[in-house]
N, C-alpha and C. Protein backbone atom coordinates (compact mmCIF):
# COMPACT_ATOMS: atom_id res chain seq x y z
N UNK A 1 135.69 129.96 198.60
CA UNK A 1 134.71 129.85 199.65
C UNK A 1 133.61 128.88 199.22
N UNK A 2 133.23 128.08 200.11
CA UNK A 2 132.24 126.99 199.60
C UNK A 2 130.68 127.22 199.85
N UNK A 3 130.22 127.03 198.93
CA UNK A 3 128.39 127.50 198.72
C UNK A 3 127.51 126.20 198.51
N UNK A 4 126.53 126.40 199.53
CA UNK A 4 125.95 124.96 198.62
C UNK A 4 124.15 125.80 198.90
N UNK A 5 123.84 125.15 197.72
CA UNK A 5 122.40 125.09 197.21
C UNK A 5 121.75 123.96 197.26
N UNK A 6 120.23 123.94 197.83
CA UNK A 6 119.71 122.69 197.67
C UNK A 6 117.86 123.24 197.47
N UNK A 7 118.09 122.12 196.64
CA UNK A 7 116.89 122.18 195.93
C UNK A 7 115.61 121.13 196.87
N UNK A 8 114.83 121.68 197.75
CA UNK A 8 114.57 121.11 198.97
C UNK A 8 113.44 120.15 199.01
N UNK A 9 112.57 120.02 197.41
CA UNK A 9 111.45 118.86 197.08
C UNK A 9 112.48 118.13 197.39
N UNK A 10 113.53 117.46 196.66
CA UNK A 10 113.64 115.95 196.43
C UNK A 10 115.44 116.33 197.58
N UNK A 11 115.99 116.82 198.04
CA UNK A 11 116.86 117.42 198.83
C UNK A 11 118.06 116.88 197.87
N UNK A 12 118.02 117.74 196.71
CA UNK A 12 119.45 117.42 195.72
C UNK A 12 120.18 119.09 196.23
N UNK A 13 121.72 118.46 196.37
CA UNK A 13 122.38 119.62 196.45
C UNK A 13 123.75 119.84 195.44
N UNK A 14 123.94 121.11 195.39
CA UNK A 14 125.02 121.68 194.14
C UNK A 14 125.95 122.16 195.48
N UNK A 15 127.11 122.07 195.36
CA UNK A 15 128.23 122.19 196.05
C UNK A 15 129.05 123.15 194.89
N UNK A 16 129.58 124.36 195.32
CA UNK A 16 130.34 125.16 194.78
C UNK A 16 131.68 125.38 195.83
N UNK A 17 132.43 124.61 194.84
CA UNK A 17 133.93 124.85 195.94
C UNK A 17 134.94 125.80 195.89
N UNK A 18 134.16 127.02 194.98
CA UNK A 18 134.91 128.20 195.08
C UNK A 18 136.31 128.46 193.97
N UNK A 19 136.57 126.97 193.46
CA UNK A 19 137.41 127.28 192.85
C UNK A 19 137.91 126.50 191.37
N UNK A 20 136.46 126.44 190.73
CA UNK A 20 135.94 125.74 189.63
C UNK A 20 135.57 124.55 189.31
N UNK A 21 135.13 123.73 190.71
CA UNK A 21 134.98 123.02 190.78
C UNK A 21 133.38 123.05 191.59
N UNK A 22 132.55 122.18 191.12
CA UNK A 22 131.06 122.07 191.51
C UNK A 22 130.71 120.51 191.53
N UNK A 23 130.09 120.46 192.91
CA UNK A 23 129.43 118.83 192.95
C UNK A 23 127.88 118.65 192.97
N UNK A 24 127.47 118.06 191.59
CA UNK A 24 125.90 118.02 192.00
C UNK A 24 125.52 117.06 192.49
N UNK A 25 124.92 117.01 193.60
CA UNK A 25 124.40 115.44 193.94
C UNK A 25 123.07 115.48 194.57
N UNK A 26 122.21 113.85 193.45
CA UNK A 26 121.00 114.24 193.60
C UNK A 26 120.42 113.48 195.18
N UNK A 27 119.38 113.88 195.27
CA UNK A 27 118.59 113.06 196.47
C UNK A 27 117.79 112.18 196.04
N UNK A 28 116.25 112.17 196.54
CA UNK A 28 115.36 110.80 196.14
C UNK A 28 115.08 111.56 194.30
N UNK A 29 114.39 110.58 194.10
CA UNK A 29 113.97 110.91 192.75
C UNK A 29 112.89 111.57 192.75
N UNK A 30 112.05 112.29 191.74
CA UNK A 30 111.14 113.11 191.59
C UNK A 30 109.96 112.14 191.79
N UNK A 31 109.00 112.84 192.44
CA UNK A 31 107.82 111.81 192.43
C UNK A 31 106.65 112.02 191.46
N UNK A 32 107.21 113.58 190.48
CA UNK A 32 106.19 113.74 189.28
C UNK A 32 106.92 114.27 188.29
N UNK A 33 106.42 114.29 186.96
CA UNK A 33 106.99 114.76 186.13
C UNK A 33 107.01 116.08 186.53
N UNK A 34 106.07 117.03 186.96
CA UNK A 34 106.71 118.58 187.59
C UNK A 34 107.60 118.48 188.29
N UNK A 35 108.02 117.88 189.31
CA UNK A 35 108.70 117.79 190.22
C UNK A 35 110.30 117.78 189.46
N UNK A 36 110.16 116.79 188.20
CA UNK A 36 111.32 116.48 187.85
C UNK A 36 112.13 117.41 186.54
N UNK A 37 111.01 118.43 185.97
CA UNK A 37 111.07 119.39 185.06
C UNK A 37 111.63 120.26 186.22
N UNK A 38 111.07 120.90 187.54
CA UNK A 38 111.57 122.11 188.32
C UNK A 38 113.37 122.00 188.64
N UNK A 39 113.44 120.09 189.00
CA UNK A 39 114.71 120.05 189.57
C UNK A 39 115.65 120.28 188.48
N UNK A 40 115.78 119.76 186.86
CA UNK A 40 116.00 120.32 185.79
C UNK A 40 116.11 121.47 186.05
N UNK A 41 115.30 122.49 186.24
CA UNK A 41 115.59 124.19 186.09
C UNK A 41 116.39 124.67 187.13
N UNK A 42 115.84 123.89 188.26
CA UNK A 42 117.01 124.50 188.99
C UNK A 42 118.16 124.50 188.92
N UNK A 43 118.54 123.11 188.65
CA UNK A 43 119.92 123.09 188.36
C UNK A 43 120.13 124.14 187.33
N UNK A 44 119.80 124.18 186.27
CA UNK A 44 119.89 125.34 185.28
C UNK A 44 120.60 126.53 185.44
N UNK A 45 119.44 126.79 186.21
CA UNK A 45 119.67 128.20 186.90
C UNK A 45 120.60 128.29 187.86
N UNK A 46 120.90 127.60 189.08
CA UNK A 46 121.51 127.49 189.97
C UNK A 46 123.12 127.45 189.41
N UNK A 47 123.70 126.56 188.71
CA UNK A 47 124.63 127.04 187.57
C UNK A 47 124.69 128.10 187.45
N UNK A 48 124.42 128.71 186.02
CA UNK A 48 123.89 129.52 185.57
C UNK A 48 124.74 131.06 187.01
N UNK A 49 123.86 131.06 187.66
CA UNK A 49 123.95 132.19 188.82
C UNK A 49 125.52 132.00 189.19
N UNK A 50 126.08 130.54 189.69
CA UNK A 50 126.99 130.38 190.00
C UNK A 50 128.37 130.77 188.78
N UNK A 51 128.15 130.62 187.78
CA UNK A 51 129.13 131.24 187.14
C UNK A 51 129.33 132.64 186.66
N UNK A 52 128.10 133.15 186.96
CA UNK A 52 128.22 134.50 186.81
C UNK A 52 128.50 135.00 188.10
N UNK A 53 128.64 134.88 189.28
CA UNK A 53 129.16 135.43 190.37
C UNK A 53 130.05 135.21 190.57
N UNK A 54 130.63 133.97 189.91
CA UNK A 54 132.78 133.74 190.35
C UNK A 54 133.14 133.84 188.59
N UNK A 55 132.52 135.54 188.01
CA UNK A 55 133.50 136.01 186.97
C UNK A 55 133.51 135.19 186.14
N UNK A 56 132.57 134.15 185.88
CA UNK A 56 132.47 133.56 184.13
C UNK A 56 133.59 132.29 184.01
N UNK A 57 134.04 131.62 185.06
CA UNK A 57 135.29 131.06 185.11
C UNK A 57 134.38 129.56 184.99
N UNK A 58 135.16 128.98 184.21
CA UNK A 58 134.41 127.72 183.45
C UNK A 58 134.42 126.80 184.55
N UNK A 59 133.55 125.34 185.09
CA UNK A 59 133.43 124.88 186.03
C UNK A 59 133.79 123.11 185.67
N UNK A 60 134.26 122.71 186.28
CA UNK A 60 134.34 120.99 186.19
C UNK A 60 133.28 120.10 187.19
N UNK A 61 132.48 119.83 186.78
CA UNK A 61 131.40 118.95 187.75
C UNK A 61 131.19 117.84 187.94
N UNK A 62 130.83 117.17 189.12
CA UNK A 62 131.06 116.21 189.15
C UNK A 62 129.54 116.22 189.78
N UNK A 63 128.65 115.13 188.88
CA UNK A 63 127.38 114.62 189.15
C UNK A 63 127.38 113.52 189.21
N UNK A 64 126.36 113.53 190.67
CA UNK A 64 126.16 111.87 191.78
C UNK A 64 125.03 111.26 191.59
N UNK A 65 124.84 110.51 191.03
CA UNK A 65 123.55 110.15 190.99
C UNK A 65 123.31 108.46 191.55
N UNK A 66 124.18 108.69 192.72
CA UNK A 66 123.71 107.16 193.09
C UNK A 66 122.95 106.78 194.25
N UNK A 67 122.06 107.92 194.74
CA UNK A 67 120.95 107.91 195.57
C UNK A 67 119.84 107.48 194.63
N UNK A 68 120.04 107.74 193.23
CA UNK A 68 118.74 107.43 192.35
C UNK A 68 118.59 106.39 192.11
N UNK A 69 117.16 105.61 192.62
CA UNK A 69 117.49 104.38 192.40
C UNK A 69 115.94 104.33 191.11
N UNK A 70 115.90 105.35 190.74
CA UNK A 70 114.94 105.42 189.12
C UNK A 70 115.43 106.81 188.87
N UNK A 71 115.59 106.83 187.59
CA UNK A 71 115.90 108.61 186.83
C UNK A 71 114.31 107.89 186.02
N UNK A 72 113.39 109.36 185.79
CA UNK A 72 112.77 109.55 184.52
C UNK A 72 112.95 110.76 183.47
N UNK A 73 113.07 110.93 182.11
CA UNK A 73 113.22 111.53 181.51
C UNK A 73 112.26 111.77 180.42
N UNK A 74 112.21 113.00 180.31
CA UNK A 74 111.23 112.96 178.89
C UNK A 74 111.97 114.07 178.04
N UNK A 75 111.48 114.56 177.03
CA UNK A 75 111.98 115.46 176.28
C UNK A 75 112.16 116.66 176.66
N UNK A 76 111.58 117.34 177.60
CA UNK A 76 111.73 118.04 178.24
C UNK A 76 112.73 118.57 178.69
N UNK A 77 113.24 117.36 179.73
CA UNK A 77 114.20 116.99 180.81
C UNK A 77 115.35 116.90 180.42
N UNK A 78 115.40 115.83 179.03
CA UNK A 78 116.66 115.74 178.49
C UNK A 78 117.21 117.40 178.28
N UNK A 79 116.12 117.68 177.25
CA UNK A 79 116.95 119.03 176.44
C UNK A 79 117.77 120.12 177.81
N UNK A 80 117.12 120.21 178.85
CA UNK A 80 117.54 120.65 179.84
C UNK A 80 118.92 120.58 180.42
N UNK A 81 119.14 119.12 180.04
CA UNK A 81 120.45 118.90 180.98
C UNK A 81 121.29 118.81 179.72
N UNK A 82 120.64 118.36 178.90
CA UNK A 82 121.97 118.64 177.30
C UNK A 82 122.29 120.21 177.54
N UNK A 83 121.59 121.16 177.75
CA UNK A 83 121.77 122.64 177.81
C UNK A 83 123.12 122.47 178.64
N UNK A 84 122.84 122.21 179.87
CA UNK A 84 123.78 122.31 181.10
C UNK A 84 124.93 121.75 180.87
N UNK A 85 124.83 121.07 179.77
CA UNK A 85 126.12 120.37 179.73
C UNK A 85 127.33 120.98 178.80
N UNK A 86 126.05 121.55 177.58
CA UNK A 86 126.81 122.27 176.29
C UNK A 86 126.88 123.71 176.36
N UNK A 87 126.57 124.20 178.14
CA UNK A 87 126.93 125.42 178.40
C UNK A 87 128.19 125.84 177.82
N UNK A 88 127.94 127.37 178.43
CA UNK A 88 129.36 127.76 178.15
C UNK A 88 130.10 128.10 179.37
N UNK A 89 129.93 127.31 180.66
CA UNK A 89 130.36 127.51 182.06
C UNK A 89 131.02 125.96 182.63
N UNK A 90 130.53 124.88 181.61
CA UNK A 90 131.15 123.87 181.92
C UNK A 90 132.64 123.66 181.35
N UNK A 91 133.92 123.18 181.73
CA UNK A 91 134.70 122.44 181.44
C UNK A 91 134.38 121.04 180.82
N UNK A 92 134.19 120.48 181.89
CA UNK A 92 134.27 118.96 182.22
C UNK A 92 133.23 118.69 182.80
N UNK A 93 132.45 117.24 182.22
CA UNK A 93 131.95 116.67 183.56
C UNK A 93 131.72 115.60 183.89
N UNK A 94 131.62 114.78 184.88
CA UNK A 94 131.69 113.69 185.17
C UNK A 94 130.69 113.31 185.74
N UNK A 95 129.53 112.01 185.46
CA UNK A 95 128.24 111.74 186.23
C UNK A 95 128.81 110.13 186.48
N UNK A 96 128.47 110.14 187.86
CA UNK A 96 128.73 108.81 188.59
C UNK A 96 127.14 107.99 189.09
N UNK A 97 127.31 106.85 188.78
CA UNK A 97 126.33 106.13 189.04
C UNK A 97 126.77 104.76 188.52
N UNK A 98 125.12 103.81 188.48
CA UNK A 98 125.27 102.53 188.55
C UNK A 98 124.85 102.40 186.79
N UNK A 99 124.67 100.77 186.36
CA UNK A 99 124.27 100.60 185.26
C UNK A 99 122.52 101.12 184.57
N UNK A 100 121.76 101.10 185.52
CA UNK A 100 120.73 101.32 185.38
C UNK A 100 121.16 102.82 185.14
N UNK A 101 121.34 103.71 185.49
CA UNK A 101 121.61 105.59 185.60
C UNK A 101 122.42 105.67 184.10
N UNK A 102 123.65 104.77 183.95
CA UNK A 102 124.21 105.15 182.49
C UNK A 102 123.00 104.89 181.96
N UNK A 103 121.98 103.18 181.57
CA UNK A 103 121.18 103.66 180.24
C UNK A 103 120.31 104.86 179.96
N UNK A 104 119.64 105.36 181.08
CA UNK A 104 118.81 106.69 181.23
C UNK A 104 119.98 107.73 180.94
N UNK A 105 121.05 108.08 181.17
CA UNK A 105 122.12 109.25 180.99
C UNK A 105 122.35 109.11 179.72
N UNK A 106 122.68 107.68 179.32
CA UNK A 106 123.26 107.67 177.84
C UNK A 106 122.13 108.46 176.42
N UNK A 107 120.96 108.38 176.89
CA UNK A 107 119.93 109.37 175.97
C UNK A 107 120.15 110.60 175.92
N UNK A 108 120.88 111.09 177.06
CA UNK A 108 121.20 112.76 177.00
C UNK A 108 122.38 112.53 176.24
N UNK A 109 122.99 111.88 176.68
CA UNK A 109 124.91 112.00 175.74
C UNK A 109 124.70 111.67 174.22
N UNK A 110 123.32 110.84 173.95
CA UNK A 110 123.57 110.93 172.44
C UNK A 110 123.18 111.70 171.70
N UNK A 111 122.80 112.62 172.60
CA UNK A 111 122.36 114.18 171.56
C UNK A 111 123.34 115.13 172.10
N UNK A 112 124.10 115.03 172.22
CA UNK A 112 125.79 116.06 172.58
C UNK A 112 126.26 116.14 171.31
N UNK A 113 126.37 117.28 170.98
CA UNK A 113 127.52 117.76 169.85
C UNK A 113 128.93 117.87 170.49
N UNK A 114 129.09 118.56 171.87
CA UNK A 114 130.42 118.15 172.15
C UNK A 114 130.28 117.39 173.08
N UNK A 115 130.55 115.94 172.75
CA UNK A 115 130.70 114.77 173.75
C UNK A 115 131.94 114.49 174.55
N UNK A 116 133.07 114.79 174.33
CA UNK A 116 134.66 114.57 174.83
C UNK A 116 134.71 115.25 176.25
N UNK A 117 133.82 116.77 176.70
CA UNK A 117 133.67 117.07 177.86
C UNK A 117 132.95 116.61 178.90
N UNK A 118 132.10 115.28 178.64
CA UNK A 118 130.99 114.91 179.46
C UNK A 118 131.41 113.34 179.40
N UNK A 119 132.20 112.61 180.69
CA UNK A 119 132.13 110.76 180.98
C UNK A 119 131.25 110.38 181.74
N UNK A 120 130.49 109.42 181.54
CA UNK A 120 130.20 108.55 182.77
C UNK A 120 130.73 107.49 183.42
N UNK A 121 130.89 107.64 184.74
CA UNK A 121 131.76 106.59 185.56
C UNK A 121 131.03 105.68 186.65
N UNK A 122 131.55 104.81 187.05
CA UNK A 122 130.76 103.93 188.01
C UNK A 122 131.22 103.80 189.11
N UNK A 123 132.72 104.95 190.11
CA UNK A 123 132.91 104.97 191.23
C UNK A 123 133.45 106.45 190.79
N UNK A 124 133.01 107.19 192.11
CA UNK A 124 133.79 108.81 191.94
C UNK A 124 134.93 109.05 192.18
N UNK A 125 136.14 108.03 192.49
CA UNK A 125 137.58 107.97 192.49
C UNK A 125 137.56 108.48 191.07
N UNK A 126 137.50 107.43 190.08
CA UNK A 126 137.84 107.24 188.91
C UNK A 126 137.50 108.94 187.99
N UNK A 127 136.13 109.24 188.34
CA UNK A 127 135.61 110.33 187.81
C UNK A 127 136.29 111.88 188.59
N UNK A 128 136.76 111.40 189.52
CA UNK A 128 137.66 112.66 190.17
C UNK A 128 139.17 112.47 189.92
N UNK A 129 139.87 111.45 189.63
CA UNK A 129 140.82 111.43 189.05
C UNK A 129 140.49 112.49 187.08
N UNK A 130 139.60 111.85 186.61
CA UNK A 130 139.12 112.08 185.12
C UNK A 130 139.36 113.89 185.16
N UNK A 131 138.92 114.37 186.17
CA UNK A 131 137.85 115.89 186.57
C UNK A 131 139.80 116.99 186.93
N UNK A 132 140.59 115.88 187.27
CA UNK A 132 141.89 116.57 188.00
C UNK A 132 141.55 117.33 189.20
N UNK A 133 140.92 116.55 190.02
CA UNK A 133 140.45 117.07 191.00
C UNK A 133 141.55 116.90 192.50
């Protein structure tokens, strides 16, 4: 059954397709550093909730980030989404975007201890082929 959540400052939504598969995709970008620490947690959490209600069953995601036409990050932010990534609810995941989005993404991936579950791609064919979707 399909669920979607949206996080309604910046209108990013998490798509739960019921059957281990989750699409995050963001909206405009944060217009403050609070703004951009909350959307961080939400996602967090919003996860988080979602795997504990479909029984702990590990998830493959596929994150959009090509509405963003600026990511900012700080230390904060990063450690946040390194969390989300080195959960224990993710499979796989795949973040799609342009060149500008990999160099800002690539700061989170170089603090991954397990890096082999997390690509970045530059069309979501490629990253949904990657995902076995």
């Amino acid at each position: 059954m399909l669920s979607q959540y949206t996080f309604e400052q910046t209108g990013s939504v998490i798509t739960d397709y019921g059957d281990g598969r989750a699409k995050l995709v963001f909206g405009r970008p944060g217009i403050s550093l609070d703004e951009i620490i909350d959307q961080a947690n939400w996602a967090d959490k919003t996860f988080k909730d979602i795997f504990l209600q479909r029984g702990k069953k590990k998830y493959k995601i596929l994150v959009d980030l090509e509405k963003l036409d600026k990511i900012t990050l700080n230390d904060k932010v990063r450690a946040v989404y390194k969390d989300i990534i080195e959960s224990s609810y993710t499979d796989k995941i795949a973040i799609v975007g342009d060149g500008f989005n990999y160099t800002k993404v690539l700061t989170i991936m170089l603090l991954l201890r397990k890096k082999e579950h997390v690509r970045f791609f530059f069309n979501i064919k490629e990253a949904q082929d990657w995902l076995d979707w």
